[in-house]
Protein backbone atom coordinates (compact mmCIF):
# COMPACT_ATOMS: atom_id res chain seq x y z
CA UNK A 1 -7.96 16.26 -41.54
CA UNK A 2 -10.75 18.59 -41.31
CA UNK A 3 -14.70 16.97 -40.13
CA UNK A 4 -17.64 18.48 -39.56
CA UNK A 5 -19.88 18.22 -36.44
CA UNK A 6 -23.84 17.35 -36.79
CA UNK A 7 -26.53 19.27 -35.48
CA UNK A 8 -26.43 16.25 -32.55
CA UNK A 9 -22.91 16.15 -31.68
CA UNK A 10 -21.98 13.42 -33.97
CA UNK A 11 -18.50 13.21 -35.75
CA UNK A 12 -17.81 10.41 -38.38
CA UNK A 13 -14.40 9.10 -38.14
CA UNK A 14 -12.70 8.38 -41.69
CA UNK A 15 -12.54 4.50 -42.78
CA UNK A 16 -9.18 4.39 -42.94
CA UNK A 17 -8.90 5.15 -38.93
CA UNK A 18 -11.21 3.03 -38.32
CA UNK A 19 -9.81 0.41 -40.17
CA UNK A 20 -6.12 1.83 -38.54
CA UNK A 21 -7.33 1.75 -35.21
CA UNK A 22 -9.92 -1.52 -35.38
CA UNK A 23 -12.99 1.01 -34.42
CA UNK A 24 -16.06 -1.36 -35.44
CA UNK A 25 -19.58 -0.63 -34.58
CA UNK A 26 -19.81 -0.89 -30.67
CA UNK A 27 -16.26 0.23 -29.98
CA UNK A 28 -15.04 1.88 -26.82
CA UNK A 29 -13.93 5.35 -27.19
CA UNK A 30 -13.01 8.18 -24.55
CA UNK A 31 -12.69 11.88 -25.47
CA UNK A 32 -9.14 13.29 -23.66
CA UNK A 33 -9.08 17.02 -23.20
CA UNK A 34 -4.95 17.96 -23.19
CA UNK A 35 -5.75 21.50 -22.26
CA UNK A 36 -7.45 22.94 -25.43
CA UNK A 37 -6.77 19.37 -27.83
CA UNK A 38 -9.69 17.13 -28.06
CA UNK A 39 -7.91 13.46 -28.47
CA UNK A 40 -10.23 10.62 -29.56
CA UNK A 41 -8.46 7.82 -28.01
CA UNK A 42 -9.67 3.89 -27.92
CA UNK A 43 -10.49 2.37 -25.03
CA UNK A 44 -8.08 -0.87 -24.64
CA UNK A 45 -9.49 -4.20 -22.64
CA UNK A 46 -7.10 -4.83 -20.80
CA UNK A 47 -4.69 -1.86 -19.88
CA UNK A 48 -2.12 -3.74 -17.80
CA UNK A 49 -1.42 -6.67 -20.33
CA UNK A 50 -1.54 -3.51 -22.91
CA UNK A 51 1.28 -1.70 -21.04
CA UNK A 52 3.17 -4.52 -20.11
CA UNK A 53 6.79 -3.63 -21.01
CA UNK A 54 6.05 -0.45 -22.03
CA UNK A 55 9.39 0.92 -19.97
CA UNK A 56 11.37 -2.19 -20.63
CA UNK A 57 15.34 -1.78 -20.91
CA UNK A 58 15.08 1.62 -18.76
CA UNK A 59 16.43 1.08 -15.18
CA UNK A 60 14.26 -0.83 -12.76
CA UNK A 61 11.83 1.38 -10.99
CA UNK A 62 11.45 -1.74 -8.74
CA UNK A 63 15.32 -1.45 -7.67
CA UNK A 64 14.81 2.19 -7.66
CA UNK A 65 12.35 2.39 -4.66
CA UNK A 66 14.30 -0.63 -2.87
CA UNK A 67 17.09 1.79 -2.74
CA UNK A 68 15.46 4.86 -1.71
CA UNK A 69 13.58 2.42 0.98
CA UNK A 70 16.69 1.71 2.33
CA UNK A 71 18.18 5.14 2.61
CA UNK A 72 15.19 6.01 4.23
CA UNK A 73 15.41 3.82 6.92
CA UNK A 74 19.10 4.67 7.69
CA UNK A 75 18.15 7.87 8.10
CA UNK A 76 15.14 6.94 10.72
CA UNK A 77 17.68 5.20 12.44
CA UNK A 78 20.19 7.76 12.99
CA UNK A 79 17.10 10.09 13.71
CA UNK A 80 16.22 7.56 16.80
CA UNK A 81 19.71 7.04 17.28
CA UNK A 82 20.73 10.26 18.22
């Protein structure tokens, strides 16, 4: 889809994003620059509750850094241990 910029910046975003996207008069917006693509991307209220089991069913990043704790420490160990 192809718009047209005003003589004062302004860009009018079709109805049916709006309506897609729940963009009402007064809504939070950022402009994201991915290295030559402009990205018009909502701003969300509460980002944490938004991406709240975003990576569910992967493995457990929690688990992950346990175990890499833990090698990390047997290797101070034998460091200090000779």
């Amino acid at each position: 889809m192809e718009l047209t910029i005003s003589n004062k910046g302004w860009v009018v975003i079709p109805a049916e994003y709006r309506k897609k996207y729940n963009l009402h008069p007064g809504a939070k917006v950022v402009i994201v620059d991915y290295g030559g693509v402009l990205a018009i991307v909502p701003v969300v209220k509460d980002p944490v509750k938004t991406g709240y089991g975003f990576l569910k069913g992967g493995p457990s990043l929690t688990e992950s850094l346990k175990a890499d704790r833990e090698l990390e420490k047997k290797r101070e160990e034998r460091f200090l241990n000779g």
